[in-house]
N, C-alpha and C. Protein backbone atom coordinates (compact mmCIF):
# COMPACT_ATOMS: atom_id res chain seq x y z
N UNK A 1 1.95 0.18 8.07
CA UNK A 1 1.37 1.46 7.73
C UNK A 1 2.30 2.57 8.20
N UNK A 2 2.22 3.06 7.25
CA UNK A 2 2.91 4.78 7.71
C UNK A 2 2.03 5.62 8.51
N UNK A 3 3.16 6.41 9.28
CA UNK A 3 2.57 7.50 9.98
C UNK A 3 3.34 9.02 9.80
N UNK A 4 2.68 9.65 9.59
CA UNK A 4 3.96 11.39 8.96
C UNK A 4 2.85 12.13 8.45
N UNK A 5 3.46 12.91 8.29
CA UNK A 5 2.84 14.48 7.59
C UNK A 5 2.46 13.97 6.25
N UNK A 6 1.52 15.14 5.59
CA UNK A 6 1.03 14.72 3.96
C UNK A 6 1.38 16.60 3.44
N UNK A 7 2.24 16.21 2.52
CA UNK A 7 2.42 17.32 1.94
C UNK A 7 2.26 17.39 0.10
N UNK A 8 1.72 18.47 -0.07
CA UNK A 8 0.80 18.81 -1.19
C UNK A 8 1.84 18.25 -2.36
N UNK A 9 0.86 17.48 -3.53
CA UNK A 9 2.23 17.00 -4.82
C UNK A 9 1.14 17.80 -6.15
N UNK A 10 2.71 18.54 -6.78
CA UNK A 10 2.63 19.20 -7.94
C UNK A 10 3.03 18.34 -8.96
N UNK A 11 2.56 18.54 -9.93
CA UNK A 11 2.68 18.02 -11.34
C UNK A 11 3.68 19.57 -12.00
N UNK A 12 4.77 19.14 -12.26
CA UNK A 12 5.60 19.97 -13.16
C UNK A 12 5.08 20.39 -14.31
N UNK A 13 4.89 21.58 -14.71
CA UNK A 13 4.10 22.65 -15.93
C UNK A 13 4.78 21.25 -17.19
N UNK A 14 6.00 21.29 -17.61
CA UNK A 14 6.09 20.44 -18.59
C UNK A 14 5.48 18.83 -18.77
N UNK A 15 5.27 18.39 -17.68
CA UNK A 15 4.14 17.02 -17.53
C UNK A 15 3.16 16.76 -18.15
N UNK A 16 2.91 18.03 -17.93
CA UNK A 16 1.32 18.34 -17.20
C UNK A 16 -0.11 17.78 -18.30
N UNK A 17 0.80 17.57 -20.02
CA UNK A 17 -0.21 17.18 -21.20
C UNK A 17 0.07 15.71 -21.00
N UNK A 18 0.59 15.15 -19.77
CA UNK A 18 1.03 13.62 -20.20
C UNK A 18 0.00 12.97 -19.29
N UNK A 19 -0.91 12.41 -19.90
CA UNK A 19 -1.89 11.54 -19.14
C UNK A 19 -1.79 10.58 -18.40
N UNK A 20 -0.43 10.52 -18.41
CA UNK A 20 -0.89 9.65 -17.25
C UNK A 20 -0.37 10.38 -15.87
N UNK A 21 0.57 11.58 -15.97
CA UNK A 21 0.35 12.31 -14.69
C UNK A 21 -0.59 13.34 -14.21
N UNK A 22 -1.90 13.27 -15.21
CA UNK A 22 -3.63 14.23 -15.10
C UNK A 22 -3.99 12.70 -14.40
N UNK A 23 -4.24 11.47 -14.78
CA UNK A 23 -4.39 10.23 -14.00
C UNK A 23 -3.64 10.41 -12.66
N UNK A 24 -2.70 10.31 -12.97
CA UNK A 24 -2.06 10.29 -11.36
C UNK A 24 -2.14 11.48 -10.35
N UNK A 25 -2.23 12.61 -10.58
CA UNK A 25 -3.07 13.85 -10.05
C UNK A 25 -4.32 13.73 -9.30
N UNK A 26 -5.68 13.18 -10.42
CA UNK A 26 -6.55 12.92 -9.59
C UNK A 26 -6.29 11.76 -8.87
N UNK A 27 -5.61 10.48 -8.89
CA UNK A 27 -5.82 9.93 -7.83
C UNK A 27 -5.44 9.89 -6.57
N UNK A 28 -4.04 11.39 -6.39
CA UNK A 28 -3.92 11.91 -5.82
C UNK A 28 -4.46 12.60 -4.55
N UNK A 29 -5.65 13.86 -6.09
CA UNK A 29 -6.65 14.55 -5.12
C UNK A 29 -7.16 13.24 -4.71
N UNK A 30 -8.04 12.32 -5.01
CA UNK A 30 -9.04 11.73 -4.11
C UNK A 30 -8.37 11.02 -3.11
N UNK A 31 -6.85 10.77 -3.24
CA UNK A 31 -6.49 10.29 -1.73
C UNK A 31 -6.03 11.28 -0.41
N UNK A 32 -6.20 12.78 -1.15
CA UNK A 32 -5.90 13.91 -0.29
C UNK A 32 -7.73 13.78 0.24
N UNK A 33 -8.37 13.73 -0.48
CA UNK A 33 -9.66 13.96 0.30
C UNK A 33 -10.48 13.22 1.47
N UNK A 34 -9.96 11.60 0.68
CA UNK A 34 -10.40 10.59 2.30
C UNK A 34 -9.32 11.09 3.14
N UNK A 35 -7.99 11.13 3.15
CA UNK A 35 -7.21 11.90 4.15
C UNK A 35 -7.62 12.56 5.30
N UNK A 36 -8.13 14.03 4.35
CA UNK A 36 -8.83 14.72 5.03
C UNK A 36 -9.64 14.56 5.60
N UNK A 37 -10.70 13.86 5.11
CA UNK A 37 -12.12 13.80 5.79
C UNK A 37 -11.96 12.81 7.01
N UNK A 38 -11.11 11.65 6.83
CA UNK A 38 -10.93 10.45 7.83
C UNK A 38 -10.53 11.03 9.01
N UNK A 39 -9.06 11.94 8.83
CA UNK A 39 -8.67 12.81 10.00
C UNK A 39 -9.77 13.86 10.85
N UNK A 40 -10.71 14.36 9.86
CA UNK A 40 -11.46 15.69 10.54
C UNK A 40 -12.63 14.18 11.22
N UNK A 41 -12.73 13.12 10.63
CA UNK A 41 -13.66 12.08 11.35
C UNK A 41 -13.15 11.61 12.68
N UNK A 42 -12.04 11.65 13.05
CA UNK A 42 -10.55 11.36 14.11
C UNK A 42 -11.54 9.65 13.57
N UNK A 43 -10.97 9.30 12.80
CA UNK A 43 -10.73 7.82 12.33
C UNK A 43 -9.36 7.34 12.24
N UNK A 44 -9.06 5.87 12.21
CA UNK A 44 -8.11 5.45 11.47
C UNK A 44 -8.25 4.83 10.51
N UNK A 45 -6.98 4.23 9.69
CA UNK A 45 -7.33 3.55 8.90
C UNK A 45 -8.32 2.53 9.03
N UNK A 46 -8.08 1.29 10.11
CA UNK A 46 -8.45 0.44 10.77
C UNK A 46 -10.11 0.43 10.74
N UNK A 47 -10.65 1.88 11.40
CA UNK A 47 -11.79 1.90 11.30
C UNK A 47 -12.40 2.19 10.01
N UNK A 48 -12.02 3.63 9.13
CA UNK A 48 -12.38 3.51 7.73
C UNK A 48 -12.50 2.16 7.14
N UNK A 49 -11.40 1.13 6.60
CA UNK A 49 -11.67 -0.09 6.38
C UNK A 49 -12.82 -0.79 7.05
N UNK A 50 -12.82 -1.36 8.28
CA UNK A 50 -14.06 -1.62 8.44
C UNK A 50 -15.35 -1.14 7.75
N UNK A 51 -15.30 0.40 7.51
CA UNK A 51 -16.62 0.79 7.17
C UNK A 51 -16.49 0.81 5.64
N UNK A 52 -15.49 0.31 5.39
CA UNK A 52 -15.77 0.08 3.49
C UNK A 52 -15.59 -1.08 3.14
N UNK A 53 -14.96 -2.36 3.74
CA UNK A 53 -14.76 -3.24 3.42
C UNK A 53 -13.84 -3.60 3.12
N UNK A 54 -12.98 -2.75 2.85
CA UNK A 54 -11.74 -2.71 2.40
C UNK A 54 -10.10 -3.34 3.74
N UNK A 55 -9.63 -3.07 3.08
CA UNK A 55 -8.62 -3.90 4.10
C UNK A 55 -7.82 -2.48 4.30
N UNK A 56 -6.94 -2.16 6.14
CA UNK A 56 -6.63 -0.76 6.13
C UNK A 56 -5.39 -0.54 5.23
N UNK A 57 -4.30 -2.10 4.76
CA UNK A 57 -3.41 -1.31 3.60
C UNK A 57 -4.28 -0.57 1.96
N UNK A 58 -5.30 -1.45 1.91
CA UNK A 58 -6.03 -0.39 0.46
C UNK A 58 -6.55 0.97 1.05
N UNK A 59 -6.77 1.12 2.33
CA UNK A 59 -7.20 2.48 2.90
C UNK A 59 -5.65 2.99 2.69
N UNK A 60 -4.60 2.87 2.99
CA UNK A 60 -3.57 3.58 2.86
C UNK A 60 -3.40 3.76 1.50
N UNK A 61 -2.87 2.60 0.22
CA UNK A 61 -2.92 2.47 -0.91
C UNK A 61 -3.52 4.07 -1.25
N UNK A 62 -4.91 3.54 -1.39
CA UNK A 62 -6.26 5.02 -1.68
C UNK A 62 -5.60 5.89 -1.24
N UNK A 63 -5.23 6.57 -0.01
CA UNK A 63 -4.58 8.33 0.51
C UNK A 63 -3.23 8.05 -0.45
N UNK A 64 -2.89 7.36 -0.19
CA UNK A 64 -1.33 7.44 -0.96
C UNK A 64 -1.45 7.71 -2.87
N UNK A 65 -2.55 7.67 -3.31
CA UNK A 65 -2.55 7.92 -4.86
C UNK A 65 -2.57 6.73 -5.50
N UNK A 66 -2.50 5.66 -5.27
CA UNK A 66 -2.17 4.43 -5.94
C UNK A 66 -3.24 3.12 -6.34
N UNK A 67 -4.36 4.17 -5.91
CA UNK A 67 -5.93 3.58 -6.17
C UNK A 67 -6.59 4.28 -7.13
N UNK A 68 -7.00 3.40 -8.59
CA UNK A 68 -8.02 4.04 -9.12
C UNK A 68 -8.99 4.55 -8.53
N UNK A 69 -9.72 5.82 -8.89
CA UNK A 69 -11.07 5.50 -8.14
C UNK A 69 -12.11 5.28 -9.15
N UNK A 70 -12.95 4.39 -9.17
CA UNK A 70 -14.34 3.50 -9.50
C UNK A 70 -15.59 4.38 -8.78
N UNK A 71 -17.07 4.47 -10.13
CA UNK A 71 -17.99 4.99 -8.65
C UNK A 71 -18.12 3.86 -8.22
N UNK A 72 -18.09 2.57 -7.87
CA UNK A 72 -18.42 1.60 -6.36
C UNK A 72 -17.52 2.24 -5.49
N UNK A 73 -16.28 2.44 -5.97
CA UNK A 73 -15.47 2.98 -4.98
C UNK A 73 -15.42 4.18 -3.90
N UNK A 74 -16.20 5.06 -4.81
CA UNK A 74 -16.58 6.65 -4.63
C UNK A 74 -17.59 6.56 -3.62
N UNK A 75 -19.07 5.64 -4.52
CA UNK A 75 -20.09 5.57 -3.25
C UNK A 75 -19.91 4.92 -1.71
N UNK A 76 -18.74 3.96 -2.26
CA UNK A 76 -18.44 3.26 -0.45
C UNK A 76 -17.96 4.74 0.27
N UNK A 77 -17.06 5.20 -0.27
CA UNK A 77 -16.02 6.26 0.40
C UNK A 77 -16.79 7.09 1.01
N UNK A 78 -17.98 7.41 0.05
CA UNK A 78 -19.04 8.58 0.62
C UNK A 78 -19.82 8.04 1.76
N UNK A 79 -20.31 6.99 1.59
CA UNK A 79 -20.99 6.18 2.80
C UNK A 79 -20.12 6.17 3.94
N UNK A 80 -19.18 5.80 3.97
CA UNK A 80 -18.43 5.30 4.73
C UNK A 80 -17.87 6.67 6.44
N UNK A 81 -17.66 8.00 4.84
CA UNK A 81 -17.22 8.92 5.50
C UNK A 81 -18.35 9.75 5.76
N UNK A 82 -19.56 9.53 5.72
CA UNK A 82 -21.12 9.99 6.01
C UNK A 82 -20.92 11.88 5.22
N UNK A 83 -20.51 11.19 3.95
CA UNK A 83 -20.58 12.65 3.53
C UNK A 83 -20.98 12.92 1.92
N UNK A 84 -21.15 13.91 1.23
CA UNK A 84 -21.30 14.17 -0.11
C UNK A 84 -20.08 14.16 -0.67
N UNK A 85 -19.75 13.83 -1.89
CA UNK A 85 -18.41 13.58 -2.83
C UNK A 85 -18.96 15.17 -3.88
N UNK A 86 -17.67 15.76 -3.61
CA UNK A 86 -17.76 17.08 -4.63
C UNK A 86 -16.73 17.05 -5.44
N UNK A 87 -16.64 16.33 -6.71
CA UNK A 87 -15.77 16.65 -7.46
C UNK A 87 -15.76 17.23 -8.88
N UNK A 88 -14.99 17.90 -9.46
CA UNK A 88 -14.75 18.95 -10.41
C UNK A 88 -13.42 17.64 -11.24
N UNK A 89 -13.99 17.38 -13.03
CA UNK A 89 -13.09 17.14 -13.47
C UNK A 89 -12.82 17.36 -15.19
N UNK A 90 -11.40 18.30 -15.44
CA UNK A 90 -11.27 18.58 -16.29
C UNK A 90 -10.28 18.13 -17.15
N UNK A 91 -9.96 18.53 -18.43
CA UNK A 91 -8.84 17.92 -19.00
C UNK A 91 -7.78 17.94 -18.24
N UNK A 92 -6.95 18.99 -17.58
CA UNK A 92 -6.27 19.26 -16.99
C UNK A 92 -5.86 19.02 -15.33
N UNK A 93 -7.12 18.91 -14.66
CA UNK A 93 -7.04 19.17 -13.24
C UNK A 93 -8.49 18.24 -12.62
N UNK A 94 -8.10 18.00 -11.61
CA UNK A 94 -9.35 17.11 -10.62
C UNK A 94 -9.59 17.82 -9.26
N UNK A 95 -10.40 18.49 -8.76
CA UNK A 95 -10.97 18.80 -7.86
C UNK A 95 -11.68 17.72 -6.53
N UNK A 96 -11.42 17.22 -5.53
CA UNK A 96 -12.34 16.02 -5.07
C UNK A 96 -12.07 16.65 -3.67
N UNK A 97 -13.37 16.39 -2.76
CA UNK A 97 -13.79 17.11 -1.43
C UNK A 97 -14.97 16.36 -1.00
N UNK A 98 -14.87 15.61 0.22
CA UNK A 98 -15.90 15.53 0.90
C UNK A 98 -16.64 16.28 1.77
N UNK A 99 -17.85 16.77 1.49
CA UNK A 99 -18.54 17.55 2.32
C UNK A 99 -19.67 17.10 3.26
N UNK A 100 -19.02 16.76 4.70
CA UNK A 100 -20.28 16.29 5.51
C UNK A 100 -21.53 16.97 5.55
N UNK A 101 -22.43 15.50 5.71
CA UNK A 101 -23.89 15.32 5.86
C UNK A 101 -24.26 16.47 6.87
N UNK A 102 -25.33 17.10 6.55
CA UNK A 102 -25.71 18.25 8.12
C UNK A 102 -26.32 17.16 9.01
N UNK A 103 -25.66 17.68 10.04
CA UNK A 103 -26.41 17.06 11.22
C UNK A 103 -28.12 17.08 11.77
């Protein structure tokens, strides 16, 4: 497993009608969002996996972009990260954010 910084990935304006980099975008966003949420959880991979079942290289896989996401997939993620899944998706662009459960 890697360890480093996560820095934001653009899709080049001329791409941008080619479907399979609007595919690869959102799976992007949704691996920027367990990211996020795992870190603001101070989780690791190790433990996320545990709580999805998953093994921690598909937890990396997933942040890294290289995971479809499935709703089985979506609802583990949400369970897992005890939060609501907010996502926005358009021809163009994918929106995805976990928003924790109120306490």
């Amino acid at each position: 497993m890697s360890a480093g910084y996560r820095t934001p990935w653009t899709i080049p304006a001329a791409y941008r009608p080619d479907p399979a980099y609007v595919e690869a975008g959102a799976a992007l966003a949704l691996g920027q969002a367990v990211h996020d949420r795992r870190t603001a959880l101070g989780l690791d991979h190790t433990t996320l996996a545990e709580r999805t079942g998953l093994s921690p290289d598909d937890i990396e896989r997933l942040e890294g972009g290289a995971t479809p996401p499935t709703l089985p997939l979506l609802r583990t993620l949400s369970a897992a990260l005890d939060a609501k899944l907010d996502m926005s998706v358009d021809p163009d662009d994918t929106y995805v954010s976990f928003i924790p459960h109120p306490a």
